[in-house]
N, C-alpha and C. Protein backbone atom coordinates (compact mmCIF):
# COMPACT_ATOMS: atom_id res chain seq x y z
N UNK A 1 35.51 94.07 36.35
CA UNK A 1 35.05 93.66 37.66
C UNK A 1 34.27 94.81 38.29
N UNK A 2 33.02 94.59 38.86
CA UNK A 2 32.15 95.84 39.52
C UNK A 2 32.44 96.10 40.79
N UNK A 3 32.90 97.15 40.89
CA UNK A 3 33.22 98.34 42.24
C UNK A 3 32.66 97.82 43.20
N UNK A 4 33.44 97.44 44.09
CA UNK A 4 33.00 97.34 45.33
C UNK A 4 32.22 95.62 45.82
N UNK A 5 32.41 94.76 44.42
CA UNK A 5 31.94 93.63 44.38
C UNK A 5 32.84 92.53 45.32
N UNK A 6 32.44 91.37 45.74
CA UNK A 6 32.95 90.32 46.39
C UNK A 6 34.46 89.68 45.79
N UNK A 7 34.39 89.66 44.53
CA UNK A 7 35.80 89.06 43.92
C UNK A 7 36.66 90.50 43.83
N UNK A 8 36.01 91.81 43.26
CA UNK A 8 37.21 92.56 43.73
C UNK A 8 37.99 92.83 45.15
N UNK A 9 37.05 92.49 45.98
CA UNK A 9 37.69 92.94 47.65
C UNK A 9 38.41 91.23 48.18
N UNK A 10 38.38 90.03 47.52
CA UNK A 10 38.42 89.23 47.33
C UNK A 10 39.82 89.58 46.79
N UNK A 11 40.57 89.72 45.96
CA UNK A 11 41.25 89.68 45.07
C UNK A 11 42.53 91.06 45.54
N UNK A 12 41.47 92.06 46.20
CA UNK A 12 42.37 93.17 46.86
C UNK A 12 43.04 92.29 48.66
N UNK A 13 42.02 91.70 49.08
CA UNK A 13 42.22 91.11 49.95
C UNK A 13 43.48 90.30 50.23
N UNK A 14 43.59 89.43 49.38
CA UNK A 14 44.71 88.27 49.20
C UNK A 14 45.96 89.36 48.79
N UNK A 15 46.13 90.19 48.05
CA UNK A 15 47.46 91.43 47.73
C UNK A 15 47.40 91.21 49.21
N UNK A 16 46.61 92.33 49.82
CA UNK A 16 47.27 92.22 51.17
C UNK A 16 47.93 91.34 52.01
N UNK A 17 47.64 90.04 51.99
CA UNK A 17 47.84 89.17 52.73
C UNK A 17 49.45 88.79 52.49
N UNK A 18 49.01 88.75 51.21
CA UNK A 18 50.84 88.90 50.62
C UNK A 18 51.47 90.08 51.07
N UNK A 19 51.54 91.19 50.98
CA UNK A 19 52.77 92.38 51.50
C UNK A 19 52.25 92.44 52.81
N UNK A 20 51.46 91.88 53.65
CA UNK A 20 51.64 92.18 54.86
C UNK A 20 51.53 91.14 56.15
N UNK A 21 51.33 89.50 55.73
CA UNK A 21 51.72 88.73 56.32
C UNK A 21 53.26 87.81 56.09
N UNK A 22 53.57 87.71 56.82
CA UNK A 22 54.40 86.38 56.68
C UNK A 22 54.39 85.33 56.42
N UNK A 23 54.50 84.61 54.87
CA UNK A 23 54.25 83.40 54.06
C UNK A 23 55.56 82.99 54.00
N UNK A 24 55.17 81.63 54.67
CA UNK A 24 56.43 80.31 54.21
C UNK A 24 56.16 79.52 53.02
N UNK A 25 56.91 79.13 52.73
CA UNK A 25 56.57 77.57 51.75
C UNK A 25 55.86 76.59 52.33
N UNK A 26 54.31 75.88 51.41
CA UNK A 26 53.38 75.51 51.84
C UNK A 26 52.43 76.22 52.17
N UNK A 27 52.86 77.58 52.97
CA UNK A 27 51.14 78.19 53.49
C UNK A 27 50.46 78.17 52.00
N UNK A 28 49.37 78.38 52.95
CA UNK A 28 48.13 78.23 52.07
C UNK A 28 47.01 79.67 52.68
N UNK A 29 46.45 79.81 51.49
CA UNK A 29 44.94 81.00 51.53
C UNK A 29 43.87 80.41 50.95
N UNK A 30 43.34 79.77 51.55
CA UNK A 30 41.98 78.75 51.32
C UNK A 30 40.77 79.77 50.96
N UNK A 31 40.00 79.57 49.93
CA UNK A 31 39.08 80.41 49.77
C UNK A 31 37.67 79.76 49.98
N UNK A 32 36.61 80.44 50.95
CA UNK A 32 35.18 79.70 51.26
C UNK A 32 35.28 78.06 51.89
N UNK A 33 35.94 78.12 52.58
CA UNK A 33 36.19 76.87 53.70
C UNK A 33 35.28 76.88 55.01
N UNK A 34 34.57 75.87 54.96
CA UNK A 34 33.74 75.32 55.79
C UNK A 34 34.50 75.09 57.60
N UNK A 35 33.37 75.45 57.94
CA UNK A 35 33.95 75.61 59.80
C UNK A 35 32.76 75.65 60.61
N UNK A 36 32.63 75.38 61.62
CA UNK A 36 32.04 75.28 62.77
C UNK A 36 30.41 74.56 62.57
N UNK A 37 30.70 73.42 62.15
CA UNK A 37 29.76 72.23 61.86
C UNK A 37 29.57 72.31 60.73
N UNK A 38 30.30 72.34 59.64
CA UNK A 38 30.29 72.65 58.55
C UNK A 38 28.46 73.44 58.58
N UNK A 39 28.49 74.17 58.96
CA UNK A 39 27.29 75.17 58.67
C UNK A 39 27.88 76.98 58.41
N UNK A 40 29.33 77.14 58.38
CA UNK A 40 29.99 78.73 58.03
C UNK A 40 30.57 78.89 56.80
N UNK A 41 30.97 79.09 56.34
CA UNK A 41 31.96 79.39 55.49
C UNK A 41 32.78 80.89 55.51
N UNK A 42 34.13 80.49 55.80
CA UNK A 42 34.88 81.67 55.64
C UNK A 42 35.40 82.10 54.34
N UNK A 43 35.22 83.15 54.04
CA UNK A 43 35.56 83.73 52.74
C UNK A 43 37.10 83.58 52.37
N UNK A 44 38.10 83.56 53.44
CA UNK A 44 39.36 83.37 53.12
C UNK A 44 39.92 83.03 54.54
N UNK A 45 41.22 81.71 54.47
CA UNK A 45 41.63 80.75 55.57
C UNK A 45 43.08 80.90 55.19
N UNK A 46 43.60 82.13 56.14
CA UNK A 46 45.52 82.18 56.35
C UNK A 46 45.66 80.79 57.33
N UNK A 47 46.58 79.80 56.29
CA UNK A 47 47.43 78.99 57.31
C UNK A 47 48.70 79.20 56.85
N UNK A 48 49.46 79.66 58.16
CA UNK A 48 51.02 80.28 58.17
C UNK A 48 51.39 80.18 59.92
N UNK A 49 51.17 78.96 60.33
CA UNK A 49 51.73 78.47 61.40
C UNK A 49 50.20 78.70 62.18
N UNK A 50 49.71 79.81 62.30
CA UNK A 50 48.74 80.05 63.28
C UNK A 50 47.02 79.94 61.63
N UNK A 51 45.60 80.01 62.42
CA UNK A 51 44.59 80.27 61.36
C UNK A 51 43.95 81.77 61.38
N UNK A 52 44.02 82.27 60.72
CA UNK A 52 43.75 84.24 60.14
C UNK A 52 42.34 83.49 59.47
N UNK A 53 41.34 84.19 59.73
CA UNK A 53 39.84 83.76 58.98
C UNK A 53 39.29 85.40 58.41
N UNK A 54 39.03 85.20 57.60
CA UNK A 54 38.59 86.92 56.86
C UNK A 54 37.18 86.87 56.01
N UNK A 55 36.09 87.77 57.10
CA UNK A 55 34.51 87.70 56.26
C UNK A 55 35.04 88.82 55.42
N UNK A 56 34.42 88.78 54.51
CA UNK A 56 34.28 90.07 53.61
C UNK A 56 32.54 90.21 53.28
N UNK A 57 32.55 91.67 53.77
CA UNK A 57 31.17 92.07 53.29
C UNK A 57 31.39 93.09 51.69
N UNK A 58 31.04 93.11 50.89
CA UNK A 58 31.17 93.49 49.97
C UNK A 58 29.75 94.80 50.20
N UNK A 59 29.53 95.69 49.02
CA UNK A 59 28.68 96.90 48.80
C UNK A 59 27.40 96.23 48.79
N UNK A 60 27.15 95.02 47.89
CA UNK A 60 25.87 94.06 47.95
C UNK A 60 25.45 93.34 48.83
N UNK A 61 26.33 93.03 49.77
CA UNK A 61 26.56 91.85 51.26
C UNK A 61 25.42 93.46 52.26
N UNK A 62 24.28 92.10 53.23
CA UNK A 62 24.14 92.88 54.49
C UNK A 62 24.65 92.43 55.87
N UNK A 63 24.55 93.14 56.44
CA UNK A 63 25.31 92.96 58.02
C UNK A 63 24.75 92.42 59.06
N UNK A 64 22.90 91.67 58.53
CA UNK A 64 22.17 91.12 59.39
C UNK A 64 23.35 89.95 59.89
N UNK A 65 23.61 88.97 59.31
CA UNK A 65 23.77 87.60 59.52
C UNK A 65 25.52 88.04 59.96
N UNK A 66 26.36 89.09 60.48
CA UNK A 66 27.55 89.39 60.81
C UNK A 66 27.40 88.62 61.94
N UNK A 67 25.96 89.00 63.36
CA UNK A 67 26.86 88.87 64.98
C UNK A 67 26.80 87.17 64.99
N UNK A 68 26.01 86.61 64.51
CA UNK A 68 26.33 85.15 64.70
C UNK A 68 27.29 84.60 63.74
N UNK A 69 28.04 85.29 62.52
CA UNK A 69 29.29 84.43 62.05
C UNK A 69 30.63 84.84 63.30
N UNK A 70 29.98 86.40 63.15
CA UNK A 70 31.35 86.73 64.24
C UNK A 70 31.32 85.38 65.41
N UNK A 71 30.59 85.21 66.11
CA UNK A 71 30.39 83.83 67.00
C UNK A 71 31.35 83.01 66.25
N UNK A 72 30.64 82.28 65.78
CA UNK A 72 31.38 80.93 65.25
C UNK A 72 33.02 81.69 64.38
N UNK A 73 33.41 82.02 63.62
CA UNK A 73 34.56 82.80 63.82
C UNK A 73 35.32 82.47 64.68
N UNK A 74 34.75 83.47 65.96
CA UNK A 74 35.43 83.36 67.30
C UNK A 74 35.48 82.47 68.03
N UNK A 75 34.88 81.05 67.47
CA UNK A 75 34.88 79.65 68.21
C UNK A 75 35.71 79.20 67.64
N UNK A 76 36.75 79.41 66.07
CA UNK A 76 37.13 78.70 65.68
C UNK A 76 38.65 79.17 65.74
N UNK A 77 38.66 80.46 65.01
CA UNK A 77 39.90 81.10 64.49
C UNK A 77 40.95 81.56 65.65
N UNK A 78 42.50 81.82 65.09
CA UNK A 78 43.24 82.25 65.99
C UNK A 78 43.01 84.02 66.10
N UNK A 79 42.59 84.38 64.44
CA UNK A 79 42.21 85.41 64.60
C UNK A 79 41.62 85.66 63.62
N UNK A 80 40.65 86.97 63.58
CA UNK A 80 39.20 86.88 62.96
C UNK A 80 39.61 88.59 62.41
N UNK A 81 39.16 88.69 60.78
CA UNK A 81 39.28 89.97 60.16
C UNK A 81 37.74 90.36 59.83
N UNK A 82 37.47 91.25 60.13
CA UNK A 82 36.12 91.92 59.22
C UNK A 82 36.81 92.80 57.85
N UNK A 83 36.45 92.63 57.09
CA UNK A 83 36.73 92.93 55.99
C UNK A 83 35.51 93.83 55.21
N UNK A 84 35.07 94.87 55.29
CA UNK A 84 33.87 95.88 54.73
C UNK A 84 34.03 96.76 53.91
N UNK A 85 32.93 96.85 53.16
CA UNK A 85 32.74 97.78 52.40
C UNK A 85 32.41 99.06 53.31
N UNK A 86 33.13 100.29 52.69
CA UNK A 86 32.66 101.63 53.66
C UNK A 86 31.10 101.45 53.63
N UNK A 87 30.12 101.36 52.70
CA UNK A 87 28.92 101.27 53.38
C UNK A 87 28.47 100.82 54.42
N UNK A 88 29.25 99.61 55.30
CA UNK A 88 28.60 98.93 56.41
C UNK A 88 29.58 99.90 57.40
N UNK A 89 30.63 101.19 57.40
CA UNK A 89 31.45 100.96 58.52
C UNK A 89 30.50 101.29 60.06
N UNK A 90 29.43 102.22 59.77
CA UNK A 90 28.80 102.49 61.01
C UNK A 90 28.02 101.07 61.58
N UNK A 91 27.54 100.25 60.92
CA UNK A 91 26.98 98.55 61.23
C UNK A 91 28.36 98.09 61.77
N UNK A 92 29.22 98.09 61.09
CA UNK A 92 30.16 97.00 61.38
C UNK A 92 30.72 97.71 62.68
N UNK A 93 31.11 98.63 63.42
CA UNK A 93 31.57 99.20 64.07
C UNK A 93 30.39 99.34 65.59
N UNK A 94 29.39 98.83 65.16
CA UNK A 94 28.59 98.84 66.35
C UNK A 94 28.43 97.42 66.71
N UNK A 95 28.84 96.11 65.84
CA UNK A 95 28.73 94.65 65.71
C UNK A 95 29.82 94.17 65.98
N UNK A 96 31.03 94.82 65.92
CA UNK A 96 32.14 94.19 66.12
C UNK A 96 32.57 93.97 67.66
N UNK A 97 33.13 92.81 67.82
CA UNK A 97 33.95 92.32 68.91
C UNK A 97 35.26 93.01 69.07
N UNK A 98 35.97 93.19 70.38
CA UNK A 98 36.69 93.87 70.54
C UNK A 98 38.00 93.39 69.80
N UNK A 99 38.49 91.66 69.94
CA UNK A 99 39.30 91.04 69.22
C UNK A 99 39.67 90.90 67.79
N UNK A 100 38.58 91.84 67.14
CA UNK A 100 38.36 91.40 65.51
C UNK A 100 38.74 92.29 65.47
N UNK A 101 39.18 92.26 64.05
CA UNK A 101 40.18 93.22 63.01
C UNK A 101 39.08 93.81 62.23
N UNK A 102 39.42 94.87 61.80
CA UNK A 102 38.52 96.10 60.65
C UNK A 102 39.69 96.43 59.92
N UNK A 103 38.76 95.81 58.39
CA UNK A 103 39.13 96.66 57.21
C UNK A 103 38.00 97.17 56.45
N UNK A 104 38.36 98.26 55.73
CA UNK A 104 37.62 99.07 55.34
C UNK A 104 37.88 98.80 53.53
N UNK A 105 36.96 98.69 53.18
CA UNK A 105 37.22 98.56 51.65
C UNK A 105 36.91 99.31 50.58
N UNK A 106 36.90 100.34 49.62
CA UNK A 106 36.52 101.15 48.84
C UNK A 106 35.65 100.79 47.61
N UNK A 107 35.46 101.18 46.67
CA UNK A 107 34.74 100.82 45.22
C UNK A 107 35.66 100.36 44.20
N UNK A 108 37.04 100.58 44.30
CA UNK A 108 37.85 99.89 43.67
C UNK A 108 39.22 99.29 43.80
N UNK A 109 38.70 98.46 45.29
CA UNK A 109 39.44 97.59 45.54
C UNK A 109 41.05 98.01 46.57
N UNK A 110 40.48 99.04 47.21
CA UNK A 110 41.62 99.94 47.73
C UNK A 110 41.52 99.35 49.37
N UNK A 111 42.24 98.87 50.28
CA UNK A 111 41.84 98.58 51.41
C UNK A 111 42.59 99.54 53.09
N UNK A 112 41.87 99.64 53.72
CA UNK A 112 42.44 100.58 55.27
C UNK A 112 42.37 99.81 55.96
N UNK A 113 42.96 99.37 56.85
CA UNK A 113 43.16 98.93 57.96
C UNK A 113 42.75 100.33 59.25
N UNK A 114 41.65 99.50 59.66
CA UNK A 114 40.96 100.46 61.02
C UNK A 114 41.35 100.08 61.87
N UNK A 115 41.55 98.61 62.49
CA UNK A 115 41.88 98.41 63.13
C UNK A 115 42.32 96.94 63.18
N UNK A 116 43.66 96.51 63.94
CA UNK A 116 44.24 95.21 64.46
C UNK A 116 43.72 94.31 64.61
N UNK A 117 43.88 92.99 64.10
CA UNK A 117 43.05 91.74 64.54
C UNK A 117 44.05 91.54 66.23
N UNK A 118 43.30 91.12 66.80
CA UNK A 118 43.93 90.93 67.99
C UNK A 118 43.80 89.20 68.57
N UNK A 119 44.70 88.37 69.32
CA UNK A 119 44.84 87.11 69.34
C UNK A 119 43.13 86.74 70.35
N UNK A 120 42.75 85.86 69.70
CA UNK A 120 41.43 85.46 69.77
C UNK A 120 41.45 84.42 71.20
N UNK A 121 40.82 84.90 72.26
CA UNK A 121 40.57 84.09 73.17
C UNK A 121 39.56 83.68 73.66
N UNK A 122 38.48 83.76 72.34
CA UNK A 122 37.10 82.91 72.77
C UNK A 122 37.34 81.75 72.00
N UNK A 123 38.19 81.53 71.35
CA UNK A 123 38.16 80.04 70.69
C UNK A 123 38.04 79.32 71.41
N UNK A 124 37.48 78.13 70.94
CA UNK A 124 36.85 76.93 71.74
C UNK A 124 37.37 75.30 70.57
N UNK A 125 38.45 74.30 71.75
CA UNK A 125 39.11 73.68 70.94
C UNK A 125 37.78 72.65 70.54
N UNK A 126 36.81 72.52 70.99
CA UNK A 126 35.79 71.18 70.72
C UNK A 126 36.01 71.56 68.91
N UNK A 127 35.62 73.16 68.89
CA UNK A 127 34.68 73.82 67.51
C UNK A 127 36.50 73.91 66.65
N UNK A 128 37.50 74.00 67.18
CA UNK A 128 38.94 73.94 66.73
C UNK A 128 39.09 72.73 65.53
N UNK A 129 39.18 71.99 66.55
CA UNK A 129 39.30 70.63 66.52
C UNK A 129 38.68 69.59 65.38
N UNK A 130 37.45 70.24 65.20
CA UNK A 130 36.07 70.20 63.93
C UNK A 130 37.05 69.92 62.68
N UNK A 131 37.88 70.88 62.77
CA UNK A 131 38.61 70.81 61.04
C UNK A 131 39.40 69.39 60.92
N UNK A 132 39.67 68.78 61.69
CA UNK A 132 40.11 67.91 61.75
C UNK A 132 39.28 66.44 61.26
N UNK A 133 39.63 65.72 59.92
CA UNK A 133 39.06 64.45 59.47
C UNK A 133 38.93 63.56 60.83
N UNK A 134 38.40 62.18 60.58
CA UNK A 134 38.24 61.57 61.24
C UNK A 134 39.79 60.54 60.91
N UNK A 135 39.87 60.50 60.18
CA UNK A 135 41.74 59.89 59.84
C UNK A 135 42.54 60.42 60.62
N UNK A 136 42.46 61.95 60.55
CA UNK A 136 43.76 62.66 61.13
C UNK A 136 43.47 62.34 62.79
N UNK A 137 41.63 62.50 63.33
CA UNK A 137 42.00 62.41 64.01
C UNK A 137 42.59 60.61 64.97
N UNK A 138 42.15 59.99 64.65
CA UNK A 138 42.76 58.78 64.44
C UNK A 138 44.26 58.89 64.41
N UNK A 139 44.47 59.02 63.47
CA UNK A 139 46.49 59.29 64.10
C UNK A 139 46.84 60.12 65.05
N UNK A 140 46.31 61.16 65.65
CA UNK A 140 46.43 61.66 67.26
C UNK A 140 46.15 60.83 67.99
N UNK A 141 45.52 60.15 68.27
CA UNK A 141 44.96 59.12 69.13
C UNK A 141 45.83 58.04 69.08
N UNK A 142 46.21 57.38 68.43
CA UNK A 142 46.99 56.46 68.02
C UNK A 142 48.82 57.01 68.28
N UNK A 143 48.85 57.95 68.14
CA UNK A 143 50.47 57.99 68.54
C UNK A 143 50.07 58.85 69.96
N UNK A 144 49.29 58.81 70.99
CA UNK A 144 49.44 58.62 72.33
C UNK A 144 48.78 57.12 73.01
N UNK A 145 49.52 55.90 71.63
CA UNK A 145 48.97 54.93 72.16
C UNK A 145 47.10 54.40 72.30
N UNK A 146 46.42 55.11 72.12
CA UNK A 146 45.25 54.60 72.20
C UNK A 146 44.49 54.26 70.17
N UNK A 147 44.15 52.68 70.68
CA UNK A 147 44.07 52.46 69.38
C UNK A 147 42.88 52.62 68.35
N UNK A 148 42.74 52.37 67.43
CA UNK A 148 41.58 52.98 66.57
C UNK A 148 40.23 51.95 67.02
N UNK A 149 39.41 53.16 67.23
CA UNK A 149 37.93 52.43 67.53
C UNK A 149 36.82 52.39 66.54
N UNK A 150 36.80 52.03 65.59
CA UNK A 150 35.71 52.00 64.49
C UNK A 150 34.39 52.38 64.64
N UNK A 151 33.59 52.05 66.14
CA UNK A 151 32.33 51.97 66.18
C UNK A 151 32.29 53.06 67.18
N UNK A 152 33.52 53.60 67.16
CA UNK A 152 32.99 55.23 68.17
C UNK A 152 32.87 56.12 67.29
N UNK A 153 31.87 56.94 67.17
CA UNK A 153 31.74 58.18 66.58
C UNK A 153 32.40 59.41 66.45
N UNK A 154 32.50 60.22 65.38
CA UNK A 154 33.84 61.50 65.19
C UNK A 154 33.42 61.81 66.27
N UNK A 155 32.04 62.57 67.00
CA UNK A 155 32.25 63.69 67.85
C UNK A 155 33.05 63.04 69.29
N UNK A 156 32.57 61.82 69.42
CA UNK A 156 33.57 60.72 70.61
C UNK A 156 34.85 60.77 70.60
N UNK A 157 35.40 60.73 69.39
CA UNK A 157 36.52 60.50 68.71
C UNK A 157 37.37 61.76 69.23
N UNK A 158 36.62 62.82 68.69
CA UNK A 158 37.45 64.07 68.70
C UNK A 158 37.42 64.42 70.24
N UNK A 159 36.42 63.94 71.35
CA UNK A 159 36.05 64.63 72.56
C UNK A 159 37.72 63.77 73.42
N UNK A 160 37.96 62.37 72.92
CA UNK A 160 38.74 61.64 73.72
C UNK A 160 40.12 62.05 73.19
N UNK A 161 40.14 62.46 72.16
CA UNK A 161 41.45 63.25 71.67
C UNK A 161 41.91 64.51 72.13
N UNK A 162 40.74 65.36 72.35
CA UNK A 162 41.06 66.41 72.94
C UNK A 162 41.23 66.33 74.86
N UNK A 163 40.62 65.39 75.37
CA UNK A 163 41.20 64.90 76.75
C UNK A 163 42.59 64.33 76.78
N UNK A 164 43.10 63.54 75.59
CA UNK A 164 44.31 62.92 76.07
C UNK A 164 45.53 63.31 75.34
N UNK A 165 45.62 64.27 74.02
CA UNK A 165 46.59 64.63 73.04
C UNK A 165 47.06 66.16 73.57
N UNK A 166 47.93 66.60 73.58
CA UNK A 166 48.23 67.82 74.42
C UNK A 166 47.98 68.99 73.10
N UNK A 167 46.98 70.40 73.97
CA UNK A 167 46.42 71.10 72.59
C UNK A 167 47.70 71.09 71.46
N UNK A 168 48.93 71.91 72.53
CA UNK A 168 50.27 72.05 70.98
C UNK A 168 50.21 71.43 69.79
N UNK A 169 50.11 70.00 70.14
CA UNK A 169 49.75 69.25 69.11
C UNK A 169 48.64 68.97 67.95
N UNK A 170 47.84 69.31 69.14
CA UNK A 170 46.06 69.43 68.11
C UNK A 170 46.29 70.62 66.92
N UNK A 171 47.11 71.95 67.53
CA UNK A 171 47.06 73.22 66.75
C UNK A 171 47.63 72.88 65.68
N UNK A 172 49.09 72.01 65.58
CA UNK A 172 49.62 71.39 64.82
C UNK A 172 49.59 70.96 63.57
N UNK A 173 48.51 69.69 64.29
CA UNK A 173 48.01 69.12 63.11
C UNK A 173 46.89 69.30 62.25
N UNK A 174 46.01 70.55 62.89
CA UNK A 174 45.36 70.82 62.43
C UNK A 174 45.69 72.21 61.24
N UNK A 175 46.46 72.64 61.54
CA UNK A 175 47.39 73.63 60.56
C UNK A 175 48.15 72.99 59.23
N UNK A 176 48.88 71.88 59.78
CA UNK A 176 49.54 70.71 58.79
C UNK A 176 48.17 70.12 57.60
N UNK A 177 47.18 69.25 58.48
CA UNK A 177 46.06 69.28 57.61
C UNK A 177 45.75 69.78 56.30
N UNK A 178 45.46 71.74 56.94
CA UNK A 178 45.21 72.37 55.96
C UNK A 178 45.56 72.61 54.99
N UNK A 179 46.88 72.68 55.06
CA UNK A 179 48.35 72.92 54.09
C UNK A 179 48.13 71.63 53.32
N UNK A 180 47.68 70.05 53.67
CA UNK A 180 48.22 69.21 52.88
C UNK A 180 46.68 69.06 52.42
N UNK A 181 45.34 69.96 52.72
CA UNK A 181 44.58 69.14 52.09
C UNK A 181 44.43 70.39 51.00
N UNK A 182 44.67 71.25 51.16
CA UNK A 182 44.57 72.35 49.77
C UNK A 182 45.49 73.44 49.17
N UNK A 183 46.62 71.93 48.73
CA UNK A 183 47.63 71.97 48.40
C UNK A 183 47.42 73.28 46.92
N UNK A 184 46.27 73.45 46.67
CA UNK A 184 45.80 74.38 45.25
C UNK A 184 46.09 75.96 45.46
N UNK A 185 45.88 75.92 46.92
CA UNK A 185 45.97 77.37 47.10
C UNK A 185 46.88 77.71 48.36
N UNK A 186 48.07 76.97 48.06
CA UNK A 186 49.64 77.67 48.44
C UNK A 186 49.80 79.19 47.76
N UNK A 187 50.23 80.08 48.64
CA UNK A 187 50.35 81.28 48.42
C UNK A 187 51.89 81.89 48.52
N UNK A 188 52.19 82.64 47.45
CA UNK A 188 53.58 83.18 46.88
C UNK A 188 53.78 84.31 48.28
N UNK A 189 54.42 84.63 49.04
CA UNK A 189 55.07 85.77 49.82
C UNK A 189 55.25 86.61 48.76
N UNK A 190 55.20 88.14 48.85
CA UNK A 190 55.69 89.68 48.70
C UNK A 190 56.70 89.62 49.21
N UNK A 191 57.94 90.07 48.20
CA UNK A 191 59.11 90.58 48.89
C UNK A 191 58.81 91.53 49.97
N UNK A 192 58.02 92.24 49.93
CA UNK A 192 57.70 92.97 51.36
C UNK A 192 57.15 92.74 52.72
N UNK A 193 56.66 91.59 52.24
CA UNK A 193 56.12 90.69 54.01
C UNK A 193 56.90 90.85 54.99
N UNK A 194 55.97 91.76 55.91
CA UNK A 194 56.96 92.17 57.17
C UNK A 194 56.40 91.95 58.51
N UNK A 195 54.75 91.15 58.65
CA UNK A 195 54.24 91.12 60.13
C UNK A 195 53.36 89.65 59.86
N UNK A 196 53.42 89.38 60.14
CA UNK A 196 52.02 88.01 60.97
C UNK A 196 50.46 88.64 60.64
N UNK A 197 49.60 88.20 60.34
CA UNK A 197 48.01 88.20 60.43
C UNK A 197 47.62 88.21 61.55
């Protein structure tokens, strides 16, 4: 595997996630999952009660196209990791949001933590909510009583769900979702898991 490449920091990445988050049975680490109009893709998706989203810039990756994922990111996630190769740390460190997490990544797969992801309060439930099928959302709607409308449209769909379903619930099921739709990439806990993402 080449130094400093996308599947090694990829691959160092997920170790971490294991010895240093907290994995139940069921979570899941979704890899390159679509978000915020299906026009993003996150390189890696912690579901373990709350959503952990992690870009990785690799040695070959540039840092043009960072401040608008960081955006959408921050529209979606509970909390948002930058994940870099030391080549970008002076880019990434002048691009970063105060809420996002820094890691620092080496040539062979060695990772630092610079700094804390911190709980994300630009999320926005419209862009939340997105991950959510048009089925699922249909059964929110439906167990507060309002019944299925065929000829209303998802974004209708999701706007009247999010007026009448209380968020707790939206976070819910949209976490549950994830877990049951990519059932492939349930992730084993480290006997050493000792903090949250």
């Amino acid at each position: 595997m080449q130094s400093g490449s996308a599947a090694l920091l990829t691959r160092s990445l997920t170790r971490w996630v294991r010895e240093h988050c907290v994995i139940a049975p069921n979570d899941v680490l979704v890899s390159e999952m679509c978000f915020y109009g299906r026009k993003n893709r996150a390189d890696l998706v912690l579901a373990n009660g709350t959503l952990t989203a992690f870009e990785i810039k690799s040695a070959r990756d540039r840092m043009c196209r960072w401040a608008q994922q960081q955006k959408a990111y921050l529209s979606v996630f509970d909390k948002v990791w930058l994940c870099a190769h030391h080549r970008h740390l002076q880019k990434a460190h002048e691009l970063i949001s105060p809420n996002v997490g820094l890691m620092l990544s080496d040539d062979y797969g060695g990772i630092v933590v610079l700094r804390e992801a911190k709980s994300n309060r630009a999320q926005k439930m419209e862009f939340y909510a997105e991950l959510l099928w048009r089925s699922e959302i249909d059964d929110l709607l439906s167990s507060v009583g309002i019944k299925q409308n065929r000829s209303m449209r998802i974004a209708e769909a999701r706007k009247e769900m999010i007026a009448k379903v209380p968020e707790i619930r939206i976070r819910k099921a949209v976490i549950e979702a994830i877990k049951k739709r990519y059932p492939e990439y349930q992730i084993s806990p480290s006997s050493s898991s000792t903090e949250v993402a």
